[in-house]
Protein backbone atom coordinates (compact mmCIF):
# COMPACT_ATOMS: atom_id res chain seq x y z
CA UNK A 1 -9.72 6.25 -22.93
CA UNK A 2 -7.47 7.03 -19.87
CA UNK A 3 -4.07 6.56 -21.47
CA UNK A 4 -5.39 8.01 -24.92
CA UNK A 5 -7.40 10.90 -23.33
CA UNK A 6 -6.91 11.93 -20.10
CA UNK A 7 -3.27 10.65 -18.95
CA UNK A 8 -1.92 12.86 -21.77
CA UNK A 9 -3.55 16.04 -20.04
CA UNK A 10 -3.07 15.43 -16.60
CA UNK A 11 1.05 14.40 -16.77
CA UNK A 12 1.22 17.88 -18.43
CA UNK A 13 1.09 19.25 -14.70
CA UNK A 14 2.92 18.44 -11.58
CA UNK A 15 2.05 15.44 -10.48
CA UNK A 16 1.08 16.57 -6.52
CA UNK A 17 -0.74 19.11 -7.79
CA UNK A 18 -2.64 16.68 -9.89
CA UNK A 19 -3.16 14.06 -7.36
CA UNK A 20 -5.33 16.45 -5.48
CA UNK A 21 -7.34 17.62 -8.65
CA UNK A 22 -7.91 13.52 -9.11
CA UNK A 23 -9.08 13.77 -5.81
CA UNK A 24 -11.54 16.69 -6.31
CA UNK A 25 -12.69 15.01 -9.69
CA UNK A 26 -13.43 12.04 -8.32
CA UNK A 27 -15.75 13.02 -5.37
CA UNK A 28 -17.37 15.34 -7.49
CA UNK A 29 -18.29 13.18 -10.22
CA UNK A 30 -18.99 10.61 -7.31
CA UNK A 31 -21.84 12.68 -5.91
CA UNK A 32 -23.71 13.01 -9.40
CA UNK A 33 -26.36 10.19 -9.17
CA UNK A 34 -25.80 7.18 -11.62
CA UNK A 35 -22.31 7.86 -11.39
CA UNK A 36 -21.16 5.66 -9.00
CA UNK A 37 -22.58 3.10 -10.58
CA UNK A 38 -21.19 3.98 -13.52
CA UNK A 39 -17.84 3.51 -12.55
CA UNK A 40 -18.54 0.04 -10.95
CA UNK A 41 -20.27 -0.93 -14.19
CA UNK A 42 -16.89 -0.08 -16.14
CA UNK A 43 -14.53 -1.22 -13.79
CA UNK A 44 -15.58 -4.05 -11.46
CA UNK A 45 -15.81 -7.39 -11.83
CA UNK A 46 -18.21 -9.21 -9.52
CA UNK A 47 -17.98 -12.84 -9.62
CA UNK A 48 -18.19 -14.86 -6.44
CA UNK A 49 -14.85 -16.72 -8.13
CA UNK A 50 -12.56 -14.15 -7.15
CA UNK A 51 -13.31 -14.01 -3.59
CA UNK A 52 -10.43 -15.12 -1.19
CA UNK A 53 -9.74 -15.58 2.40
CA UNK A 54 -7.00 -14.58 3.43
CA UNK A 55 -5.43 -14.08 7.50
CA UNK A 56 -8.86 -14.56 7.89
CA UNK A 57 -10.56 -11.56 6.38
CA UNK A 58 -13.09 -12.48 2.60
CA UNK A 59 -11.68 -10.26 0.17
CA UNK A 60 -14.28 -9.75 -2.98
CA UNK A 61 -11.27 -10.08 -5.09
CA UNK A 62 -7.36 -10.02 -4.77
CA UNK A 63 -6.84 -6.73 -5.92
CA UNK A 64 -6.16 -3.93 -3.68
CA UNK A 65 -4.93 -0.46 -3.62
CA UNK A 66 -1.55 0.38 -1.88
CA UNK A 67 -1.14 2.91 0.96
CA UNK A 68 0.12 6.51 -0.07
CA UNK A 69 -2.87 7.04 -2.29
CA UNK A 70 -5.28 7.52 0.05
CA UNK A 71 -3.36 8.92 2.78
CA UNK A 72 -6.21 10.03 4.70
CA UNK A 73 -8.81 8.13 4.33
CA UNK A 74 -10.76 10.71 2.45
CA UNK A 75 -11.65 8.77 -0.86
CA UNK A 76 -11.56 5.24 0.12
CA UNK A 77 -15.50 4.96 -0.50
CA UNK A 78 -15.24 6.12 -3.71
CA UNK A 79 -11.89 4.47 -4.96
CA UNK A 80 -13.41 1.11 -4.00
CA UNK A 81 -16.26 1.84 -7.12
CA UNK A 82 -13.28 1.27 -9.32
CA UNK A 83 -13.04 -2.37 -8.59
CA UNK A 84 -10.74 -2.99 -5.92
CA UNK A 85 -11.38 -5.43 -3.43
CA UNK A 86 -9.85 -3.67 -0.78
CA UNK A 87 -8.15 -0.01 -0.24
CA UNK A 88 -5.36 0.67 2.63
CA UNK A 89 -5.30 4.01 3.78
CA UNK A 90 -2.39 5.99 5.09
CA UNK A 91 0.46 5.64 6.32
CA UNK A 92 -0.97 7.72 8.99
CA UNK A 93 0.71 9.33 12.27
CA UNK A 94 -0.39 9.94 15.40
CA UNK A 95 -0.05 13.70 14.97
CA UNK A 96 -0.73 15.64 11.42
CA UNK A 97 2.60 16.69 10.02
CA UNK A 98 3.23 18.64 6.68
CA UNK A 99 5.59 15.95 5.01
CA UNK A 100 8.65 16.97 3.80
CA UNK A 101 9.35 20.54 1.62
CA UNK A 102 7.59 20.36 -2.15
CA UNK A 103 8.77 19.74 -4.74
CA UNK A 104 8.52 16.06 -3.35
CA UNK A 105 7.02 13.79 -5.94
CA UNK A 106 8.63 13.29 -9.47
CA UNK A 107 7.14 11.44 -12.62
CA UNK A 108 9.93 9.34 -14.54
CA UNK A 109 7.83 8.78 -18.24
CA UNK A 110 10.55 7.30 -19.62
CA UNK A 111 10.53 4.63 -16.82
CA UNK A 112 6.94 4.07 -15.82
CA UNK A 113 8.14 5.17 -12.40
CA UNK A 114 7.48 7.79 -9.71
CA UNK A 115 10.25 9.02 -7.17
CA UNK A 116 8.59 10.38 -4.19
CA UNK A 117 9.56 12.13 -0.79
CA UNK A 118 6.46 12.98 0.78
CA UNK A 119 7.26 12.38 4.35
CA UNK A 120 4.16 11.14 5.41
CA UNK A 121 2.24 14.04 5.27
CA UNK A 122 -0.99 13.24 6.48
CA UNK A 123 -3.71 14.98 9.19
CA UNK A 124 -3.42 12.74 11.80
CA UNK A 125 -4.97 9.57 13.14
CA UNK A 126 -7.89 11.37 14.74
CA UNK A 127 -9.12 12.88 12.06
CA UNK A 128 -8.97 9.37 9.45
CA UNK A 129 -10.66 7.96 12.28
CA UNK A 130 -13.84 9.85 11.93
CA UNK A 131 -14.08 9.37 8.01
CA UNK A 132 -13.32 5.76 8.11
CA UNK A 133 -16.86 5.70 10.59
CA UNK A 134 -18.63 6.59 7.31
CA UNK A 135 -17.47 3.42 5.86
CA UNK A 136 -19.86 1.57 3.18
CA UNK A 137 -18.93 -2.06 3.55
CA UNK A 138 -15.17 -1.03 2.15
CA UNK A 139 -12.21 -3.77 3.40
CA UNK A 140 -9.86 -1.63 4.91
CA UNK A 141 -5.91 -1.75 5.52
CA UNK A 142 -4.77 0.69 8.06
CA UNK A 143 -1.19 1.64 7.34
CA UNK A 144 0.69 3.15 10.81
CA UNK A 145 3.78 5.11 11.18
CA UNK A 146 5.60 6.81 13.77
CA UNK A 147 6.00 11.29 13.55
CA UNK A 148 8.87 12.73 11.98
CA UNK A 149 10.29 14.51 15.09
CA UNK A 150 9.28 10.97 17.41
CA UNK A 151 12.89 9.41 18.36
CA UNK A 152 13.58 5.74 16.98
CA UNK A 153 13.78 5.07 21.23
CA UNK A 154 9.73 6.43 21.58
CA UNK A 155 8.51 4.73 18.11
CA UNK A 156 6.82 2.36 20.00
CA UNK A 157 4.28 4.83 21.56
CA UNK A 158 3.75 6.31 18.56
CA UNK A 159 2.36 2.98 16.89
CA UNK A 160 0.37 2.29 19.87
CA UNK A 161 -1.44 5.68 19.66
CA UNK A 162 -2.16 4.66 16.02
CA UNK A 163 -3.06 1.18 17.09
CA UNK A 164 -5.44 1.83 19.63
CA UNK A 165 -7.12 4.80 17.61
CA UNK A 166 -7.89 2.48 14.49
CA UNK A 167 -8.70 -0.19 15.89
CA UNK A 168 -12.25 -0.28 15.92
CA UNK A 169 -12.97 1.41 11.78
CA UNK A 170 -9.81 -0.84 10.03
CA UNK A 171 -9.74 -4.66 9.15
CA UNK A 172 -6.26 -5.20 9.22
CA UNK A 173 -3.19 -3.31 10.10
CA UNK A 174 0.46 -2.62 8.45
CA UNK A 175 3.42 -1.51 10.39
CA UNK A 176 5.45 0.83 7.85
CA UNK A 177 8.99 0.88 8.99
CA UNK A 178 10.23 0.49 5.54
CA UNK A 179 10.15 4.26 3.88
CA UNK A 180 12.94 6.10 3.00
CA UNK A 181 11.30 9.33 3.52
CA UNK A 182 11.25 9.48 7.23
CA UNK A 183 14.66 9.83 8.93
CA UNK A 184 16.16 6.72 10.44
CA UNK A 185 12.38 5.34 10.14
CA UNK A 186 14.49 1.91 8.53
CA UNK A 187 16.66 1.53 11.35
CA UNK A 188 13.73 0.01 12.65
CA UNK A 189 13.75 -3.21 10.28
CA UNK A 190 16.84 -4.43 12.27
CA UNK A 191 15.84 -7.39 14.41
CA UNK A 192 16.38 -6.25 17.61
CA UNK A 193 13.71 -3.27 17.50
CA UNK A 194 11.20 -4.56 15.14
CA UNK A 195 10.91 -7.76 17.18
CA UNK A 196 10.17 -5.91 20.17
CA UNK A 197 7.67 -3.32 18.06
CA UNK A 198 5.77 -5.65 16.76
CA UNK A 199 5.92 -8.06 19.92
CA UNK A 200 3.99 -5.20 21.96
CA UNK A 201 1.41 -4.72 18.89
CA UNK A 202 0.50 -8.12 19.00
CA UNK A 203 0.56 -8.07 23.04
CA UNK A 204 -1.67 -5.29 22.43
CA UNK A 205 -4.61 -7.30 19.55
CA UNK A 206 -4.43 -10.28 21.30
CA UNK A 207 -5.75 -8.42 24.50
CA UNK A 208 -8.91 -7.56 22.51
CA UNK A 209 -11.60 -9.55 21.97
CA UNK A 210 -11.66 -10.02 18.60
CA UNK A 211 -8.41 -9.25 17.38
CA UNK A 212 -6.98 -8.10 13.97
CA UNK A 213 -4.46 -9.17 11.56
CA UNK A 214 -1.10 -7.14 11.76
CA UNK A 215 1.17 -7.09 8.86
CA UNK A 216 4.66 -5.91 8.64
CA UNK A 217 5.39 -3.54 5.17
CA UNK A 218 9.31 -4.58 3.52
CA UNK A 219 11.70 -2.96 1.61
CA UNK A 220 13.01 -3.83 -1.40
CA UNK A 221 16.15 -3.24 -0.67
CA UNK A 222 16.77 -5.83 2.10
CA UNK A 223 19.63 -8.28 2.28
CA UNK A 224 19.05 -12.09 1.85
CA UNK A 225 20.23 -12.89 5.37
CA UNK A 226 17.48 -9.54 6.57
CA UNK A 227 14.93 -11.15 4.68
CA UNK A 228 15.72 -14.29 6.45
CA UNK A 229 15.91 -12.32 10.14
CA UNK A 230 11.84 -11.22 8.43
CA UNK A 231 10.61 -14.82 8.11
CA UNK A 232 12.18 -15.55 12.15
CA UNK A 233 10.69 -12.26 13.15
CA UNK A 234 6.87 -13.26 11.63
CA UNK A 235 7.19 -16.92 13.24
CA UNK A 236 8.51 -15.26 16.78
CA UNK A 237 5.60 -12.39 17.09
CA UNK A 238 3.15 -14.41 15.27
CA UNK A 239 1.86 -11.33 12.73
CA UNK A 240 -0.61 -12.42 10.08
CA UNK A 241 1.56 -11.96 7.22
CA UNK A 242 3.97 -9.24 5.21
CA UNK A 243 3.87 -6.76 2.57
CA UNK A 244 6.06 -7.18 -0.51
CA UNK A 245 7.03 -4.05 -0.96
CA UNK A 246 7.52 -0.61 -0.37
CA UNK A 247 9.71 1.59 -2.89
CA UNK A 248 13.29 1.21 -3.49
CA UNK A 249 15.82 3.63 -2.94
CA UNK A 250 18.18 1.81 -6.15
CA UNK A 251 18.34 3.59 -9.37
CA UNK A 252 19.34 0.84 -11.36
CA UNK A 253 18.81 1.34 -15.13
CA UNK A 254 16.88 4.31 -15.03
CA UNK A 255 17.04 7.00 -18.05
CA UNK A 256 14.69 9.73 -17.16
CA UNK A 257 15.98 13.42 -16.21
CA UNK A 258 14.17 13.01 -12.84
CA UNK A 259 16.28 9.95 -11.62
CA UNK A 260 18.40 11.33 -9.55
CA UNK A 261 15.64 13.08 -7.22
CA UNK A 262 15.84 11.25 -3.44
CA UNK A 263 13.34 9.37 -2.49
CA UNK A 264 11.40 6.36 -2.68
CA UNK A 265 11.38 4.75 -6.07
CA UNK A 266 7.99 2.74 -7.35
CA UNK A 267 6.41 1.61 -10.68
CA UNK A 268 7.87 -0.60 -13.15
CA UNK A 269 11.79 -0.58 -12.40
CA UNK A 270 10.57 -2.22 -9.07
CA UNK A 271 8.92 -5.07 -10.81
CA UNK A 272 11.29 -7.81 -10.66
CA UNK A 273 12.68 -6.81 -7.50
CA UNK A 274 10.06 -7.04 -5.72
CA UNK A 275 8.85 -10.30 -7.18
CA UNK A 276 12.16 -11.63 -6.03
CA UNK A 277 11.27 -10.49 -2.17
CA UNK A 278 8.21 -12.50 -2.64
CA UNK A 279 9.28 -15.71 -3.64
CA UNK A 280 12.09 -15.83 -1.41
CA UNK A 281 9.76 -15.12 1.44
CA UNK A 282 7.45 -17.86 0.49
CA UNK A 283 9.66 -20.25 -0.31
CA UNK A 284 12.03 -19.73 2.34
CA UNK A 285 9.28 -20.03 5.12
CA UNK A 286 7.36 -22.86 3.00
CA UNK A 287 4.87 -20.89 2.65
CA UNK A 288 3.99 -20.16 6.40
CA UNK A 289 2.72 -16.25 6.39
CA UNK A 290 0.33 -14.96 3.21
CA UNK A 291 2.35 -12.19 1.76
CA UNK A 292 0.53 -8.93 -0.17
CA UNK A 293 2.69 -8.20 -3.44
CA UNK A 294 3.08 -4.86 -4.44
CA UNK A 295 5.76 -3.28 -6.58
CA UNK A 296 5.78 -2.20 -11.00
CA UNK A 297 2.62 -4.01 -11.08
CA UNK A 298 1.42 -2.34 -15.01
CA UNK A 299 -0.54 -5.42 -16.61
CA UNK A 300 -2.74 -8.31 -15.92
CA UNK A 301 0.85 -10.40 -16.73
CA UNK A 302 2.42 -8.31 -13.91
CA UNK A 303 0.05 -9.42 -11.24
CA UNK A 304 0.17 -13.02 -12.42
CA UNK A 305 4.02 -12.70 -11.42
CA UNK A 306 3.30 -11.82 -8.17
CA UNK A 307 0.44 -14.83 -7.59
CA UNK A 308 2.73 -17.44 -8.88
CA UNK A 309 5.79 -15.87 -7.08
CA UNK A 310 3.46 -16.66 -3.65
CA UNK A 311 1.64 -13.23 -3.40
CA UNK A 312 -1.81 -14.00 -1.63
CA UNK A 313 -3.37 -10.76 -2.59
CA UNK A 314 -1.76 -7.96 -4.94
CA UNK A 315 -1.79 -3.98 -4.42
CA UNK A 316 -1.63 -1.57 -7.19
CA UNK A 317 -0.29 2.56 -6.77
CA UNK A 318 2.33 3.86 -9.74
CA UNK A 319 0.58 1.13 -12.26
CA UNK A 320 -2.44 2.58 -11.25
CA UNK A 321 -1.54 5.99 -12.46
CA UNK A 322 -0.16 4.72 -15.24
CA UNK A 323 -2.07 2.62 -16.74
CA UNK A 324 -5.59 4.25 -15.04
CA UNK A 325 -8.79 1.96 -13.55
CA UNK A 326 -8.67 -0.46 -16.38
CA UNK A 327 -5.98 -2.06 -15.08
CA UNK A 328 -8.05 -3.42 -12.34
CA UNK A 329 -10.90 -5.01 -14.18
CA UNK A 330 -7.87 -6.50 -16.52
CA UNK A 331 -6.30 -7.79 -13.79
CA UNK A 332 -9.55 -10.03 -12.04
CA UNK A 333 -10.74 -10.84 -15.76
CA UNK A 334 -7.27 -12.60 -15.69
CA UNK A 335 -7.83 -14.27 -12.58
CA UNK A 336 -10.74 -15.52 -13.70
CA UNK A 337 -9.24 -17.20 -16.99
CA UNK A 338 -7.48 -18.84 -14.29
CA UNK A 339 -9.69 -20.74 -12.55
């Protein structure tokens, strides 16, 4: 019914205009008794089969939903009634900023693909912090970045501030230096300064009592010899694992009218890419950090990919647009043939 019904209508308008209306649809519908359960009884699968352990968190199944969607952790209750087994929130800062000047987010139909440039526009880490205390037994992923206007040299603070602020209402964490939206925010992939960023975060959890796992969020666009620096950086600083990956900024074999737009590229022209990060990550470190694979994930068959390529868990955004909350169920009923 989505991509008969409803996708028609709502890619008639522009498409950050439209996220928001999703938003208000969703928690209005969401509040009508029955309704909830409604969605879970289309969309979820629960079978104890697809639960997983992974850096030492039980997810009820391996499929989650990417950061970006749920910037500010204003939906993630809902969104979860759709069948995910976990949602991660943000990328949040550690003060609100608008994001960068509309228009900033660009369907490509002809492609399966977005283009976006948001910027992290978000409302700040203080503010996520008190929704996410209304949590209802959700998994969550808390994705940190540093502000716009915060020099490369100060990044470091800015994480911390996110860090310490999340600590107590997230399950895991995900350093985002991997956008292309945030000025010389991928500088900080280079050895040197992620070593030391991540290094201090992990200084930092392993003070606590109990602490969390800390993931490091990719590019697509890395080198073969960065990718290798990744693996040397997760052995030296000991994170839990890495995210496979965040949008592209290639524009290989693209034939829409938007393709040109800057920005971060996602959906299906990401696919194989990012499937390609994966394996060489897990074969090149033997396997030694779980890696979440996300990137043109549109089908059950997609997903797959990702598993056998050495994803641990998978994360669905542009697919989910696409191809609406049936993707989800398709996906686990899949996994479940599997077994």
């Amino acid at each position: 019914m989505y991509k008969i019904l409803i996708r028609p209508i709502l890619f008639c308008f522009d498409p950050e205009k439209v996220h928001y209306f999703t938003f208000s649809a969703i928690r209005f519908l969401s509040r009508i008794p029955g309704f909830p359960a409604l969605f879970r009884s289309l969309y979820a699968v629960n079978d104890k089969r697809l639960e997983v352990e992974v850096f030492g968190l039980k997810f009820k199944n391996r499929v989650g939903l990417a950061a970006g969607f749920d910037k500010d952790a204003r939906l993630y209750n809902e969104l979860s009634n759709f069948g995910f087994g976990f949602i991660e929130i943000g990328t949040l800062t550690p003060k609100p900023q608008a994001g960068n000047p509309k228009k900033r987010l660009f369907r490509l139909k002809e492609d399966s693909a977005i283009i976006n440039r948001m910027g992290f526009n978000n409302g700040g880490v203080v503010d996520a912090v008190e929704r996410l205390k209304k949590n209802k037994n959700v998994l969550i992923g808390g994705n940190i970045g540093k502000n716009k206007i915060t020099d490369n040299h100060d990044a470091v603070t800015d994480y911390i501030i996110c860090f310490d602020a999340l600590f107590d209402v997230v399950d895991y964490f995900v350093v985002n230096v991997s956008s292309p939206n945030t000025p010389n925010l991928r500088e900080l992939q280079e050895k040197e300064p992620l070593t030391a960023l991540l290094k201090t975060l992990q200084h930092r959890n392993n003070a606590k009592s109990a602490p969390k796992p800390i993931l490091l969020k990719i590019a697509p666009d890395l080198t073969n010899e960065q990718l290798l620096d990744i693996i040397d950086i997760v052995n030296e600083t000991r994170i839990a694992g890495v995210i496979a990956t965040n949008t592209t900024i290639a524009r290989d074999r693209l034939s829409s009218e938007n393709k040109k737009e800057a920005g971060g590229l996602s959906g299906k022209p990401l696919r194989q890419r990012s499937t390609e990060v994966i394996r060489f990550l897990s074969q090149k470190s033997n396997g030694a950090f779980p890696i979440i694979g996300v990137g043109g994930i549109h089908s059950a068959n997609d997903a797959m990919e990702k598993i056998e390529a050495g994803a641990a868990l998978i994360q669905l955004y542009t697919g989910f647009i696409y191809e609406g909350p049936q993707l989800v169920k398709e996906i686990n009923k899949q996994l479940l043939k599997r077994l």
